[in-house]
Protein backbone atom coordinates (compact mmCIF):
# COMPACT_ATOMS: atom_id res chain seq x y z
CA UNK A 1 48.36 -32.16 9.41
CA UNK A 2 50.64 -34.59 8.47
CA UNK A 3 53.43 -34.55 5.89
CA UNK A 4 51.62 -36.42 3.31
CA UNK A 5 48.36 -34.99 3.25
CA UNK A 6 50.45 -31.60 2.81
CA UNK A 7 52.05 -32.54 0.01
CA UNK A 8 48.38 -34.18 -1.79
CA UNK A 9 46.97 -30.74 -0.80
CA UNK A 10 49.84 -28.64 -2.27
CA UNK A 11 49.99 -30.88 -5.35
CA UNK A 12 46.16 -30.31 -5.65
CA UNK A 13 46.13 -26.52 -5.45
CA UNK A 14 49.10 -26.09 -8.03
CA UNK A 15 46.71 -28.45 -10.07
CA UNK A 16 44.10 -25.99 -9.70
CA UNK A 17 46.76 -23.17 -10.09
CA UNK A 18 47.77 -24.62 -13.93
CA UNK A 19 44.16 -25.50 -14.75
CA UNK A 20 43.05 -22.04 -13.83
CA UNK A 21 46.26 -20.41 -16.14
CA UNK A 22 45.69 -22.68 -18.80
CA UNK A 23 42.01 -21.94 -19.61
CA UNK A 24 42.67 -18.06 -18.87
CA UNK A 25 45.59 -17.92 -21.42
CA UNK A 26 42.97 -19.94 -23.61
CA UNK A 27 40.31 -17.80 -23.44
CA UNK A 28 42.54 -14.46 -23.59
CA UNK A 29 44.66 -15.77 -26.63
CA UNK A 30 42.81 -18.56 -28.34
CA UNK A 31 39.22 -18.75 -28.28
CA UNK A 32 38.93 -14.75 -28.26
CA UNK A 33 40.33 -14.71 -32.14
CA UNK A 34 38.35 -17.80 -33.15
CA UNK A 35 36.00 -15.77 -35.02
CA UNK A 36 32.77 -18.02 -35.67
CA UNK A 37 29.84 -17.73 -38.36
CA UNK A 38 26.39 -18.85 -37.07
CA UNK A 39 23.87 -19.44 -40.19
CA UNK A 40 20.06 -19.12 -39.12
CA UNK A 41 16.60 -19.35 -41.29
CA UNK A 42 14.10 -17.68 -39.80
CA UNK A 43 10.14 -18.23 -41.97
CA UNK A 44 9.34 -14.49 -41.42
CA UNK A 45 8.19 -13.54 -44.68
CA UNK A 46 4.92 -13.63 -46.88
CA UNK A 47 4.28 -16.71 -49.18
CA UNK A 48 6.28 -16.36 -52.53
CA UNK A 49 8.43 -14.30 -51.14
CA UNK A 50 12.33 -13.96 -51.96
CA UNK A 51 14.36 -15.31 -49.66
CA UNK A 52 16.27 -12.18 -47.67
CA UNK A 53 19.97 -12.67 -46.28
CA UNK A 54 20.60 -10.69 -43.34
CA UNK A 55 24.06 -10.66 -41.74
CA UNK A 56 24.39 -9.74 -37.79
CA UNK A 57 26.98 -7.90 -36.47
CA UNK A 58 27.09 -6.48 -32.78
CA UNK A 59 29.19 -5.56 -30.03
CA UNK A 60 32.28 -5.42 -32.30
CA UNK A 61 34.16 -3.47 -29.38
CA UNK A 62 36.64 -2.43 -32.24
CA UNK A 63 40.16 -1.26 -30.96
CA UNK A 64 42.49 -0.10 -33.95
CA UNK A 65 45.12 -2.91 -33.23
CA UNK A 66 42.83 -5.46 -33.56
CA UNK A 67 43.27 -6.60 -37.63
CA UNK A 68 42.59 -10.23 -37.18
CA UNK A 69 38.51 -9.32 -36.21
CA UNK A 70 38.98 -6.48 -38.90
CA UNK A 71 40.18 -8.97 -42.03
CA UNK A 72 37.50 -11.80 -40.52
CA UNK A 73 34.55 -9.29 -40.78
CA UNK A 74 35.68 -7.59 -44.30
CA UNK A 75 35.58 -10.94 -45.54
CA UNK A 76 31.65 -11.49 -44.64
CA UNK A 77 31.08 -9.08 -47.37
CA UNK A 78 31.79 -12.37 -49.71
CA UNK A 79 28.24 -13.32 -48.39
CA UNK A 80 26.54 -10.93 -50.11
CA UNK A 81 24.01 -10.36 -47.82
CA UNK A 82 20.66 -8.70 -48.71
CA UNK A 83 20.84 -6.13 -45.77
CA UNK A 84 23.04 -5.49 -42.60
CA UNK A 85 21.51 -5.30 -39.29
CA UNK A 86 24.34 -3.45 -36.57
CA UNK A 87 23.01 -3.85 -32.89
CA UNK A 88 25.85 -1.10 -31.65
CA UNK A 89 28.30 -1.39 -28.98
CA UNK A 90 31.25 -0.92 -32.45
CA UNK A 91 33.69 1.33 -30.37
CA UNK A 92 36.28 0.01 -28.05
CA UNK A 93 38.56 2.66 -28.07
CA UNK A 94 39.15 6.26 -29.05
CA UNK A 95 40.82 5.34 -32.38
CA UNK A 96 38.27 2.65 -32.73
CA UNK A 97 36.66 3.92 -35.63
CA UNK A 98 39.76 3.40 -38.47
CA UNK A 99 39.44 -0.21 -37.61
CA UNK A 100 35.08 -0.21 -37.99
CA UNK A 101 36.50 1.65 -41.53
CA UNK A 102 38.81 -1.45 -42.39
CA UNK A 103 36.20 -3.73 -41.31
CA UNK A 104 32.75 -2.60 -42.85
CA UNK A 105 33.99 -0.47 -45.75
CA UNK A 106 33.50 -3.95 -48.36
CA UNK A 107 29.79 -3.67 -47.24
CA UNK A 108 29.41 -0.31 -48.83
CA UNK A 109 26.22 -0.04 -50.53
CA UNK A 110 24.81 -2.88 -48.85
CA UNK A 111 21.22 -1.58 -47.30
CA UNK A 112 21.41 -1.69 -43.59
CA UNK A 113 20.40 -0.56 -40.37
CA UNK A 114 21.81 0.12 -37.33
CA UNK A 115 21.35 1.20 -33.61
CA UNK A 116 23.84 2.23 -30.41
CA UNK A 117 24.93 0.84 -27.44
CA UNK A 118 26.91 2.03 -24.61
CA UNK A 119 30.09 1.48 -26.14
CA UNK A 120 29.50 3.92 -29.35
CA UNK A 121 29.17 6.65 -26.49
CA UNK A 122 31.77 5.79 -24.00
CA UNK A 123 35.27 4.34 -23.96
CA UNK A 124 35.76 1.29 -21.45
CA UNK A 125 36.88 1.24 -17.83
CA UNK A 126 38.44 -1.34 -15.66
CA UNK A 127 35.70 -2.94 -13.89
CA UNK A 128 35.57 -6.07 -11.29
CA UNK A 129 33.99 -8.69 -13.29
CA UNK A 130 32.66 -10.58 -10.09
CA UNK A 131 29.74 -7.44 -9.80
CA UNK A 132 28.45 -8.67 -13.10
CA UNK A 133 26.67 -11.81 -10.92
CA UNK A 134 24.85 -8.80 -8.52
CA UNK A 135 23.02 -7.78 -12.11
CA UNK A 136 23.25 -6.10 -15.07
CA UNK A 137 26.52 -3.56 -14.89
CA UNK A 138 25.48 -0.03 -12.88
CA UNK A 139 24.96 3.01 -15.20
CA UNK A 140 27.83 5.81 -14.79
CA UNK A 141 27.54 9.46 -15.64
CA UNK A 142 31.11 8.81 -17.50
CA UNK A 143 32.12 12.02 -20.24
CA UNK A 144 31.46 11.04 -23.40
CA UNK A 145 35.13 9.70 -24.82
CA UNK A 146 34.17 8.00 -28.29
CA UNK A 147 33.88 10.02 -31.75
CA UNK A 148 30.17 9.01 -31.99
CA UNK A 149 29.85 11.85 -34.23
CA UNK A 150 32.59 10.25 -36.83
CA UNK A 151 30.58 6.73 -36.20
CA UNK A 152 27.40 7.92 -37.50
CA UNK A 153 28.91 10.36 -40.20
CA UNK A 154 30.71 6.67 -41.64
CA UNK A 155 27.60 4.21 -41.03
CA UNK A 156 25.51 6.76 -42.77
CA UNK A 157 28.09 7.18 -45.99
CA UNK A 158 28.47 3.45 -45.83
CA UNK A 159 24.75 3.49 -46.81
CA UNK A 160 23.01 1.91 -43.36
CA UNK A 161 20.11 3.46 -41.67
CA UNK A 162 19.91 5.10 -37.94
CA UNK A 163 16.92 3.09 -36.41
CA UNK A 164 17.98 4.76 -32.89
CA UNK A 165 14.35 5.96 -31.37
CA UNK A 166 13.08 6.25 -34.68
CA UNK A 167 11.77 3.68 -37.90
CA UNK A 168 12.53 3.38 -41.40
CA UNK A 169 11.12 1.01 -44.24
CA UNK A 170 13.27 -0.47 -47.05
CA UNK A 171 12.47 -2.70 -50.02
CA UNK A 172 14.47 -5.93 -50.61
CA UNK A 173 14.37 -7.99 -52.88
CA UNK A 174 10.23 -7.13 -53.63
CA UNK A 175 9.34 -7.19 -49.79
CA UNK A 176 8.90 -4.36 -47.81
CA UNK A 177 10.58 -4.20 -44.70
CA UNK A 178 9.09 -2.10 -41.65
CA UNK A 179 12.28 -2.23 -39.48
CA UNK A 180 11.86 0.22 -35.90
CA UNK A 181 14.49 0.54 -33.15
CA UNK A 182 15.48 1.91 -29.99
CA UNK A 183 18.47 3.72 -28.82
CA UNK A 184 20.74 1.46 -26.05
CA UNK A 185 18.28 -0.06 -23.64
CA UNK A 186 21.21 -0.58 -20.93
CA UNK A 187 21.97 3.02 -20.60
CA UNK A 188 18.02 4.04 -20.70
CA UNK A 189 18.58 5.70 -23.58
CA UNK A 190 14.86 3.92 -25.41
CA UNK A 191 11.98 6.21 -25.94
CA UNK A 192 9.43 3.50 -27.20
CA UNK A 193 6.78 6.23 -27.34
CA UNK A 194 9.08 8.22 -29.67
CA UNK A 195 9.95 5.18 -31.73
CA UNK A 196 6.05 3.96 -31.93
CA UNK A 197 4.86 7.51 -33.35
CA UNK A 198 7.93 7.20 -35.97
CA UNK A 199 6.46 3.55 -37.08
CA UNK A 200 2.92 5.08 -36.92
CA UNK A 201 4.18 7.70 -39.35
CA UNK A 202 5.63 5.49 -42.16
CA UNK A 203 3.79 6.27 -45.22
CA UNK A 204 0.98 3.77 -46.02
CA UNK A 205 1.51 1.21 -48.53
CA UNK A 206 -0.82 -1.69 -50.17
CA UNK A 207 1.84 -4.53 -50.03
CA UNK A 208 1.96 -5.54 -46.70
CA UNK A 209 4.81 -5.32 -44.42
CA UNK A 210 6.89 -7.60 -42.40
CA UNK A 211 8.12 -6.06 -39.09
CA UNK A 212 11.21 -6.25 -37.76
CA UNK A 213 12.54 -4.65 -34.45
CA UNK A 214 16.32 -3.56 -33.34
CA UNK A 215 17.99 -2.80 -30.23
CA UNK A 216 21.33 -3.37 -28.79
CA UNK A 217 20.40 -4.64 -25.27
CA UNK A 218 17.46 -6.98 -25.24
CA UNK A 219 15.62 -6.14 -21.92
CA UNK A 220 11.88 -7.07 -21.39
CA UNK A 221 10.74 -4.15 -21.46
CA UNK A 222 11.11 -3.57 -25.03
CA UNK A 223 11.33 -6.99 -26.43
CA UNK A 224 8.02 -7.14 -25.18
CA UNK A 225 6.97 -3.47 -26.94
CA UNK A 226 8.33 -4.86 -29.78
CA UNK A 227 6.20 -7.88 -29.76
CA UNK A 228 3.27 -5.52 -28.99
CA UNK A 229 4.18 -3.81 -32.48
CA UNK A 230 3.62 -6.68 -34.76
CA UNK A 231 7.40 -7.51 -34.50
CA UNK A 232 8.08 -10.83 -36.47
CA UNK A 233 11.56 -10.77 -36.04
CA UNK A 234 13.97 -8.83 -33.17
CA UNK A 235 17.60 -8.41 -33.43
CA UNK A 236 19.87 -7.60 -30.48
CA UNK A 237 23.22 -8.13 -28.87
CA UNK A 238 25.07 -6.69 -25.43
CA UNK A 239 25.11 -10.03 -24.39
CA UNK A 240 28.26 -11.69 -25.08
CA UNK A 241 26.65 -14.52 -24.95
CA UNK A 242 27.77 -14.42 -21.63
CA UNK A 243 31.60 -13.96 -22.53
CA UNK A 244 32.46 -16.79 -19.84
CA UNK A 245 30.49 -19.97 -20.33
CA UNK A 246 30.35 -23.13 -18.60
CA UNK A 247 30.24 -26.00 -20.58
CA UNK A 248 26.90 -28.01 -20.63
CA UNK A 249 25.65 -25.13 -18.52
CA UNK A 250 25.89 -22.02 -20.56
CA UNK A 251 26.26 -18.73 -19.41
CA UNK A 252 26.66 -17.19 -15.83
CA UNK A 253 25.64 -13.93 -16.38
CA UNK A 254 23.65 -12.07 -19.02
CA UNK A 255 24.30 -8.11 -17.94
CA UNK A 256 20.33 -7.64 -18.59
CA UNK A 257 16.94 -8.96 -17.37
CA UNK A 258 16.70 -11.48 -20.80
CA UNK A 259 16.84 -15.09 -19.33
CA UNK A 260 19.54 -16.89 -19.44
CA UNK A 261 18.32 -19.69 -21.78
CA UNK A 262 18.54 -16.73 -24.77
CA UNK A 263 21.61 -14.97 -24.13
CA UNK A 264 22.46 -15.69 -27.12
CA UNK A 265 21.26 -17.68 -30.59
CA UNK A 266 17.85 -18.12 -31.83
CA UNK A 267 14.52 -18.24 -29.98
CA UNK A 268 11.41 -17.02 -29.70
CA UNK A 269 10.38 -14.30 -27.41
CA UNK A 270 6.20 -14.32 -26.38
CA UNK A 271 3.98 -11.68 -25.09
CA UNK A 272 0.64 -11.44 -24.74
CA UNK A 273 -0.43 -14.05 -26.60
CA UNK A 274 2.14 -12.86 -29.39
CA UNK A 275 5.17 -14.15 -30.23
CA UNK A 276 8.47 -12.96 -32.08
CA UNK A 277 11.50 -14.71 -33.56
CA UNK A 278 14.63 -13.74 -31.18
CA UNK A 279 17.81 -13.26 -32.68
CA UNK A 280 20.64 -12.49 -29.82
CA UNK A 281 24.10 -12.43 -30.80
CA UNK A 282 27.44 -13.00 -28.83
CA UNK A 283 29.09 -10.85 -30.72
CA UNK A 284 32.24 -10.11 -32.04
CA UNK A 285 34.12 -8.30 -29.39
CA UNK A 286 35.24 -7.96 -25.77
CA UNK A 287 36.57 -4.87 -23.64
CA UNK A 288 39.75 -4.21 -24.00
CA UNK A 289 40.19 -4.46 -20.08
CA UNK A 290 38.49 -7.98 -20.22
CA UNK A 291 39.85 -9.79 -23.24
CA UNK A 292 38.71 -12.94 -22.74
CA UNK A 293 35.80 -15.36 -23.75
CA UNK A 294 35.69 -18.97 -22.73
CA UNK A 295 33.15 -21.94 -24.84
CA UNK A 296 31.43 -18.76 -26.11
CA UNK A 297 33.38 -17.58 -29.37
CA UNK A 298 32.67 -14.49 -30.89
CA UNK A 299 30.35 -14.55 -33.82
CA UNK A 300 28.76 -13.05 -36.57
CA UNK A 301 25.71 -14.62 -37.95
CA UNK A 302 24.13 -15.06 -41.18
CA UNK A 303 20.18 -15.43 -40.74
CA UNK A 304 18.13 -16.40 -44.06
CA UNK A 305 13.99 -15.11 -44.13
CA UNK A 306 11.93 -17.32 -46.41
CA UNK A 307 8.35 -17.43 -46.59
CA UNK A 308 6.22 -18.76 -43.77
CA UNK A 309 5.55 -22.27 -43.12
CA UNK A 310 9.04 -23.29 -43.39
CA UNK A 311 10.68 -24.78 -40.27
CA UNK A 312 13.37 -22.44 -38.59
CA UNK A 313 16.93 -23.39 -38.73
């Protein structure tokens, strides 16, 4: 090869070299901390109804360090929402449960409901990110590491519900609220038979309900239970929203069966001739062994119900 078409290729792959450096220190320092809120209206509810703010948290991954996502969330609470949906996946390290206590306890009071992922049971590992494009990331009989015990003991105090394999109904705002979950999908920890009998055993009422179903990782297998259930509206997270995004493509990966097209935001999800509102949320967090996201910022997201027949937002 001769001289000069060394030189273009050398001056090409350090070109590559600073790109690459420049959008990893980017996505590890920058666009990680650029906390984002995403505002939603969703027309789930019955005619004349109230309108119902719900505000979205998941996969908070919550290290104690980390007081910039831990002043960002506190501050939420200025939203007042109507009721707190957590779709798990809060821990991200041993200690992570003083900074979940800096960052929730300005919601206390605020009904709310909640559910676990993977990362409320075990602490992270170092993992090759590359095996994340073979499929969702392989189960491991790890020991549990993370006080899940302390978790619950807080979320409970704080005043949320456990909707993990089980259901609950709550009153807001004059609307009664049938709200059913599953524990985390990714570890096959969902027992949609146990959950169904729990919703089947809510006490009877004359107003009607509206329906709404929680899990932290939104495989098809129970979105589509869900749907079967008279779900209006689903919450879930795991996602990331990929964590690494390609502009004006979207996400590579989604670390579940859910299609890529709603690994994260708003959509609907249909089944059998049913159909559900799909709330997925890239969440707030990333493993402390893989601190980065790139065009996919961490978020939070406040989603308004109002009455049917309005458009969604």
């Amino acid at each position: 090869m001769a001289k000069g078409a060394l030189r273009t290729t050398g001056a090409a792959a350090l070109a590559v070299g600073a790109v690459g450096a420049a959008s990893l220190a980017y996505a590890s320092l920058i666009e990680r901390k650029q906390f984002t809120l995403r505002e939603y209206t969703v027309p789930a509810l019955p005619a004349g109804a109230e309108p119902i703010r719900v505000l979205h948290l998941s996969d908070l991954h919550m290290a104690p360090w980390q007081r910039e996502k831990q002043l960002w969330v506190s501050q939420l609470a200025q939203l007042q929402p109507d009721l707190i949906v957590d779709t798990g996946d809060n821990l991200g390290h041993p200690d992570g449960i003083d900074g979940i206590r800096a960052a929730l306890e300005p919601f206390r009071r605020t009904p709310g409901v909640y559910v676990w992922g993977s990362n409320d049971y075990f602490g992270p590992k170092p993992r090759n990110p590359l095996r994340y494009f073979t499929g969702p990331s392989k189960l491991h009989n790890e020991p549990p590491t993370l006080d899940i015990a302390g978790l619950k003991a807080y979320l409970d105090g704080l005043g949320l519900t456990e909707l993990n394999n089980t259901a609950a109904s709550l009153e807001i705002k004059g609307t009664r609220l049938e709200l059913f979950g599953v524990d985390d999908p990714h570890r096959e920890f969902d027992r949609l038979e146990v959950m169904a009998d729990a919703l089947a055993a809510l006490p009877e009422h004359e107003q009607p309900a509206v329906r709404i179903g929680v899990a932290h990782a939104p495989y098809q297998r129970v979105l589509d239970d869900f749907v079967d259930r008279g779900a209006k509206l689903i919450f879930a997270g795991h996602t990331h929203g990929g964590q690494v995004c390609v502009p004006g493509y979207g996400a590579l990966v989604t670390n579940c069966d859910i299609p890529r097209r709603q690994v994260k935001g708003l959509s609907m999800w249909r089944h059998s001739l049913r159909a559900a509102y799909l709330h997925v949320s890239a969440g707030l967090g990333t493993s402390i062994y893989a601190p980065v996201r790139f065009a996919c910022r961490p978020e939070a997201s406040l989603i308004t119900l109002v009455p049917e027949g309005r458009a969604s937002v």
